[in-house]
Protein backbone atom coordinates (compact mmCIF):
# COMPACT_ATOMS: atom_id res chain seq x y z
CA UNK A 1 11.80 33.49 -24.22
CA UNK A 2 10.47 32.64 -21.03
CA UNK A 3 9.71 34.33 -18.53
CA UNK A 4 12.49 32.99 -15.92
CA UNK A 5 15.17 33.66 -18.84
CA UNK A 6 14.24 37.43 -18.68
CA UNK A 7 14.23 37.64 -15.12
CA UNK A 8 17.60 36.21 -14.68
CA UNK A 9 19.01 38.53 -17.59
CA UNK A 10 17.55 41.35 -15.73
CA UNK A 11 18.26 40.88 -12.09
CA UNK A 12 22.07 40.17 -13.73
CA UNK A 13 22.05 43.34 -15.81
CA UNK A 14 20.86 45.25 -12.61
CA UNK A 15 23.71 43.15 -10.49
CA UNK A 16 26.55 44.71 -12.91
CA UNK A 17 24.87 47.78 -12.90
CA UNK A 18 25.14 48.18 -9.28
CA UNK A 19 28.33 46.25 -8.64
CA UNK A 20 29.97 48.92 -11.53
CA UNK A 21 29.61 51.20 -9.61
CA UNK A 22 30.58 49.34 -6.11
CA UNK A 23 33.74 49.08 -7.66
CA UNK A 24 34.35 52.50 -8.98
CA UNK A 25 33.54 53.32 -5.69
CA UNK A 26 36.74 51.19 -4.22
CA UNK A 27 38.90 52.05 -6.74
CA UNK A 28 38.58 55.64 -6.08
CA UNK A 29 39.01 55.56 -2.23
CA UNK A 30 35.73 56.08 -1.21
CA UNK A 31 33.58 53.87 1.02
CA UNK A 32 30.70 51.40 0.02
CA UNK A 33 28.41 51.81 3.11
CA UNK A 34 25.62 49.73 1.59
CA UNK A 35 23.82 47.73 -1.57
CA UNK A 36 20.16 48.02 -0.75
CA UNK A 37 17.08 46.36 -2.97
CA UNK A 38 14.02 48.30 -3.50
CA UNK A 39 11.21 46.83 -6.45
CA UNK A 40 12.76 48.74 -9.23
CA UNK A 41 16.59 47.30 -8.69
CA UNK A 42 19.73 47.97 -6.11
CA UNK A 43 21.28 50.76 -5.14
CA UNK A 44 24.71 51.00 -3.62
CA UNK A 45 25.20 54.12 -0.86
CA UNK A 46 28.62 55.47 -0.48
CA UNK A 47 30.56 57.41 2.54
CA UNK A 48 33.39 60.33 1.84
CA UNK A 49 32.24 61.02 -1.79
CA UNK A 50 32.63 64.59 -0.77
CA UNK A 51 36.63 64.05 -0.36
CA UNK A 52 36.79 62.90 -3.61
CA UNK A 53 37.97 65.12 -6.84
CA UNK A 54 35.68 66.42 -9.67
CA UNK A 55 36.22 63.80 -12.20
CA UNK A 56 36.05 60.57 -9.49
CA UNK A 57 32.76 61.65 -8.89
CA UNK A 58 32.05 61.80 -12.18
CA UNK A 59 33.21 58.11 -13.26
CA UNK A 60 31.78 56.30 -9.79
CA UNK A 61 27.87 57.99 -11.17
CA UNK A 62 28.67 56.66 -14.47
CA UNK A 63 30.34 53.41 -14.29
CA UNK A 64 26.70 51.73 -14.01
CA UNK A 65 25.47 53.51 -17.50
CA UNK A 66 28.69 52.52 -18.70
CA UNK A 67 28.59 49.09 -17.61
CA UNK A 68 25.07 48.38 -19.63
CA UNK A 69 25.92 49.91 -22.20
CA UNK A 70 29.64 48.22 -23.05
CA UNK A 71 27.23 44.48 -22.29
CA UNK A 72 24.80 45.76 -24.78
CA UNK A 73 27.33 47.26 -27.33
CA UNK A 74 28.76 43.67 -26.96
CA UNK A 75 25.89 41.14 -26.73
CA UNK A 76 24.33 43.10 -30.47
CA UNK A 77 27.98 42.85 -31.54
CA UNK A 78 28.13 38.91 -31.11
CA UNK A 79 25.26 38.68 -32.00
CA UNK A 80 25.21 39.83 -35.53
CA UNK A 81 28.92 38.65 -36.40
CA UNK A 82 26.90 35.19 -37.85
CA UNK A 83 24.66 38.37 -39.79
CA UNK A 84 22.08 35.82 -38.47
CA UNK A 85 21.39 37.51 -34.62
CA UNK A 86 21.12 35.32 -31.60
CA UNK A 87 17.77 35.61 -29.91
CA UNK A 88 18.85 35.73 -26.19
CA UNK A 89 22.12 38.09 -26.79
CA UNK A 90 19.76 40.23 -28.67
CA UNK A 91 17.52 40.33 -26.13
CA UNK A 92 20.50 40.91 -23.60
CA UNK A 93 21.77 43.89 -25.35
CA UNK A 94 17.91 45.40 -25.17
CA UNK A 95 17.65 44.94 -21.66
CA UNK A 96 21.08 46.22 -20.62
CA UNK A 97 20.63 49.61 -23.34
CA UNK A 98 17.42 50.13 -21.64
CA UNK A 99 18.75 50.05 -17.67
CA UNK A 100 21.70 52.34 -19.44
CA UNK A 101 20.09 55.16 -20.92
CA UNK A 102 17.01 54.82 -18.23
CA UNK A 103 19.72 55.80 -15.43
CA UNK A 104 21.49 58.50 -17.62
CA UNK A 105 17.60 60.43 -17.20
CA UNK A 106 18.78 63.89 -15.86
CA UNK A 107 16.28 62.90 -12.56
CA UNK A 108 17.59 62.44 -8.63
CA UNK A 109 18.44 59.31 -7.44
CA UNK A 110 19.33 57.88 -11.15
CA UNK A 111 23.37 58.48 -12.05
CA UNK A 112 22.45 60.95 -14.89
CA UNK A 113 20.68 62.93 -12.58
CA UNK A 114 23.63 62.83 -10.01
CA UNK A 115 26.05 63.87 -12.91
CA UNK A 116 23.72 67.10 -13.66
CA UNK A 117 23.68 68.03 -9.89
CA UNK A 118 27.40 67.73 -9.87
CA UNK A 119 27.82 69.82 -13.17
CA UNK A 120 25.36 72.54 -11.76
CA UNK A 121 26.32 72.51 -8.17
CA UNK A 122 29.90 73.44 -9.84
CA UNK A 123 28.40 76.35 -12.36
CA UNK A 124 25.12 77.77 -10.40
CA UNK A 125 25.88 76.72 -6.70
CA UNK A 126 25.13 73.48 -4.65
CA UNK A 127 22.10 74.82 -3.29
CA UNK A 128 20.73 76.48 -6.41
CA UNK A 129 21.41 73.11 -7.95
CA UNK A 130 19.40 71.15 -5.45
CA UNK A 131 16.01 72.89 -5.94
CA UNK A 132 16.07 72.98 -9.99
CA UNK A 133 17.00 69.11 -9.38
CA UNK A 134 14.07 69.06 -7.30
CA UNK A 135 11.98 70.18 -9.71
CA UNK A 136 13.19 68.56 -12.46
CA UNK A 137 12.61 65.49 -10.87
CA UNK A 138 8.82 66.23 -10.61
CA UNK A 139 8.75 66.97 -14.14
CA UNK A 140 10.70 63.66 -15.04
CA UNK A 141 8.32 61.81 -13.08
CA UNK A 142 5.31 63.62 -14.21
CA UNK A 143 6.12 62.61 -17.60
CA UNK A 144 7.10 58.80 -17.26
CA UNK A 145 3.38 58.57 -15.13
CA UNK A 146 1.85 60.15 -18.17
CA UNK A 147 3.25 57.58 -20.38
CA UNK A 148 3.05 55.15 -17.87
CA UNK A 149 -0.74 55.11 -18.10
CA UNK A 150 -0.66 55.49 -21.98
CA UNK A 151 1.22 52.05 -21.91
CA UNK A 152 -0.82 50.23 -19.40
CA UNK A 153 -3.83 51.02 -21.39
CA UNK A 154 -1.79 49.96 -24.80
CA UNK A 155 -0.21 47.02 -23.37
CA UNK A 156 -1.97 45.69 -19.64
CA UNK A 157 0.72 43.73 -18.38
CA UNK A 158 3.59 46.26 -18.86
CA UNK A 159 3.63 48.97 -16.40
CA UNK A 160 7.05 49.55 -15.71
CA UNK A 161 6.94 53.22 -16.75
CA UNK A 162 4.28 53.85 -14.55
CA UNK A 163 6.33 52.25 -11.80
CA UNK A 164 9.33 53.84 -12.82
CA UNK A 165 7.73 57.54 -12.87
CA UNK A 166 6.39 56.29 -9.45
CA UNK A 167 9.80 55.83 -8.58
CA UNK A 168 10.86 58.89 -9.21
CA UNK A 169 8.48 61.09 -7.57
CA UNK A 170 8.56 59.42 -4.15
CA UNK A 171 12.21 59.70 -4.25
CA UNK A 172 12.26 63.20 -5.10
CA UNK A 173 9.86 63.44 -2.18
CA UNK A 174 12.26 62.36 0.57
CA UNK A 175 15.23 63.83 -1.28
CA UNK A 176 15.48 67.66 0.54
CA UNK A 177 17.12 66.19 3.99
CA UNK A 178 19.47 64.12 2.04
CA UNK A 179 20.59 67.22 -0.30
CA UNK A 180 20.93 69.45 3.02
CA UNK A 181 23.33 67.16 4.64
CA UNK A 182 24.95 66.59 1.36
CA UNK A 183 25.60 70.16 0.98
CA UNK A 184 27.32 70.74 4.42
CA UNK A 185 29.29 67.28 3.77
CA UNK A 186 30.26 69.04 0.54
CA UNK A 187 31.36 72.20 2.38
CA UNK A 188 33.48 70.54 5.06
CA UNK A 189 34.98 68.16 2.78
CA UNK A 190 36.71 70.61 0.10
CA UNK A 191 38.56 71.20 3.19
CA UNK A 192 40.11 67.80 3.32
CA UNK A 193 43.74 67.49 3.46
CA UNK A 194 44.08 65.68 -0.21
CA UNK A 195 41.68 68.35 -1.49
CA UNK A 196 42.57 71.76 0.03
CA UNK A 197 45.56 72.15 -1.21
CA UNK A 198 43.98 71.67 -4.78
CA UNK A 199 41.08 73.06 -5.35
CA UNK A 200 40.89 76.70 -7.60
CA UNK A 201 39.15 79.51 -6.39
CA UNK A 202 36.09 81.10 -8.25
CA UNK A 203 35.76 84.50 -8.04
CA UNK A 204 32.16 86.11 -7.77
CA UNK A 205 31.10 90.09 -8.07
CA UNK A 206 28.17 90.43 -5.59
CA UNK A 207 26.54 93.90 -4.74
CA UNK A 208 26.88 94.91 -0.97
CA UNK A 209 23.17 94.89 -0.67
CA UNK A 210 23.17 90.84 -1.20
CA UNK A 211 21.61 88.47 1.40
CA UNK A 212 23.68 85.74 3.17
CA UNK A 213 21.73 83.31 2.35
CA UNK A 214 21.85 84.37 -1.42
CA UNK A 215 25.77 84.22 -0.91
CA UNK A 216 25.09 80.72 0.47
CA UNK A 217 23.38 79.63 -2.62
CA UNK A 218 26.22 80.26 -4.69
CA UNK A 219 29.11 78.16 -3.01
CA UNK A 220 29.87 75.17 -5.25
CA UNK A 221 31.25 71.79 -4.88
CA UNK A 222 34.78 71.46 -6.53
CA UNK A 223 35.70 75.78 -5.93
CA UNK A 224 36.57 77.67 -3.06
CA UNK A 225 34.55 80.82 -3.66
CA UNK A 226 35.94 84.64 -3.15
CA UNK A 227 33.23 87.12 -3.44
CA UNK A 228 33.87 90.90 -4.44
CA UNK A 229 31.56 93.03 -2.56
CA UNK A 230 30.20 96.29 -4.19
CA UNK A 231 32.38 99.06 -5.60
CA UNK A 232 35.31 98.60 -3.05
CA UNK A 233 35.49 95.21 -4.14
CA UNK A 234 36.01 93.87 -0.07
CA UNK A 235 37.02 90.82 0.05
CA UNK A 236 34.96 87.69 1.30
CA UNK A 237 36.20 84.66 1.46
CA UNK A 238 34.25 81.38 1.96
CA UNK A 239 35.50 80.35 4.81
CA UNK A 240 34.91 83.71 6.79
CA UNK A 241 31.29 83.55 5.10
CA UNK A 242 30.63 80.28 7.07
CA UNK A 243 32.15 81.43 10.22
CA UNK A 244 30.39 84.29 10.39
CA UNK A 245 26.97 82.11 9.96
CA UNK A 246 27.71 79.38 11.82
CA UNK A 247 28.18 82.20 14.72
CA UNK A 248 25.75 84.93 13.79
CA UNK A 249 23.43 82.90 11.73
CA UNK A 250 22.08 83.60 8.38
CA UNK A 251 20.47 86.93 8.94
CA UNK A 252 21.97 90.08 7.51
CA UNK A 253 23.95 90.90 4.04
CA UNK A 254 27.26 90.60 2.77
CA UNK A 255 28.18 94.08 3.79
CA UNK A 256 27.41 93.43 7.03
CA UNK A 257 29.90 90.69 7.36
CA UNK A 258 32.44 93.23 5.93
CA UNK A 259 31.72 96.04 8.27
CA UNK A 260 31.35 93.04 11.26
CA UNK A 261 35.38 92.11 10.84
CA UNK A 262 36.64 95.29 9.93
CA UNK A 263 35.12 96.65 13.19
CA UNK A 264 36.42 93.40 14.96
CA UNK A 265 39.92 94.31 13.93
CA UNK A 266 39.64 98.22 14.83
CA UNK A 267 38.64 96.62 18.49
CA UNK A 268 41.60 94.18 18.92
């Protein structure tokens, strides 16, 4: 096959990837804000992701994976109904299973990495999530350079592990602004009007003793959070959580909080 054939099968497996999830991105209400090119591919950015629910979320990051893998499932099916194969569909479903699984990697920017940051900023906290992504997007990359190198020296002319490893890490390198403003977008948004109303509320035993920040770390994406301080079991909610920072900052502990609106009340 030459070498124009592959391109084109590639740049068009990439096209569906990316336009898969363009459209998942319509169809669920959200906003396309860009499709960008970068050497590896595309990459479509989306607005008001945050106002979404759970499970939209979860099919916009994997309607590209899906997309690949539904061509390749059905390229190798064609393919083999003659029990013969056909070269080029063959080679079509390689290509497309390959961009699938490579983007279901549990690594920042690919989709499999943005469905494990959703999963964990739901179980462990959004901001708790963010750092082990962080770091497991070192690792990922680590590994894929590592192997990477292994291949060039096997096979000179193939390096796309190395680039794709390459890939990874200098993404993972810009990612920590991004991941900031997407957890404060995440905040304000589970208080949108077609979400609010919605949403259940996780309930989480903290000792008095605990650190704001460390309460911080433990608000999620798709949960309103209620925290139980101590023995008395005081209330906090979120929202009074993030008040109380936005005006006193993140200095202090739960407790404080507590005692800071119970002595607020006593005055008015």
């Amino acid at each position: 096959m030459t070498l124009i054939v592959t391109f084109v099968m590639v740049a068009a497996s990439l096209f569906i990837h990316e336009w898969a999830h363009v459209f998942a991105i319509k169809f669920m209400g959200a906003k396309v804000e860009k499709v960008g090119f970068f050497p590896l591919g595309m990459m479509a950015k989306a607005r008001r992701l945050e106002t979404l629910h759970s499970w939209e979320r979860y099919v916009i990051f994997a309607a590209g994976p899906a997309a690949n893998i539904a061509i390749a499932l059905w390229a190798f099916a064609v393919s083999h109904i003659s029990y013969v194969g056909v070269r080029w569909l063959d080679d079509l479903a390689f290509y497309n299973a390959v961009l699938g699984v490579f983007n279901l990697l549990p690594a920042l920017p690919l989709d499999g990495g943005r469905l494990l940051h959703q999963f964990l900023g739901n179980r462990i906290g959004i901001l708790r999530a963010n750092r082990f992504m962080l770091r497991l997007g070192v690792a990922v990359s680590r590994i894929f350079i590592l192997l990477g190198i292994v291949q060039a020296v096997l096979f000179p002319f193939n390096i796309s592990l190395l680039l794709a490893g390459i890939f990874i890490r200098k993404k993972n390198k810009t990612l920590p602004p991004e991941l900031e403003v997407a957890f404060h977008l995440a905040i304000e948004g589970k208080n949108h009007i077609n979400r609010a109303r919605t949403l259940p509320v996780k309930e989480i035993k903290i000792p008095p003793d605990t650190e704001i920040k460390k309460a911080l770390e433990r608000l999620s994406i798709d949960y309103f959070i209620n925290f139980y301080i101590g023995e008395k079991k005081d209330l906090l909610r979120e929202q009074t959580l993030i008040n109380h920072v936005f005006k006193h900052g993140i200095t202090g502990t739960t407790e404080d909080i507590i005692c800071y609106n119970k002595n607020k009340k006593g005055v008015t």
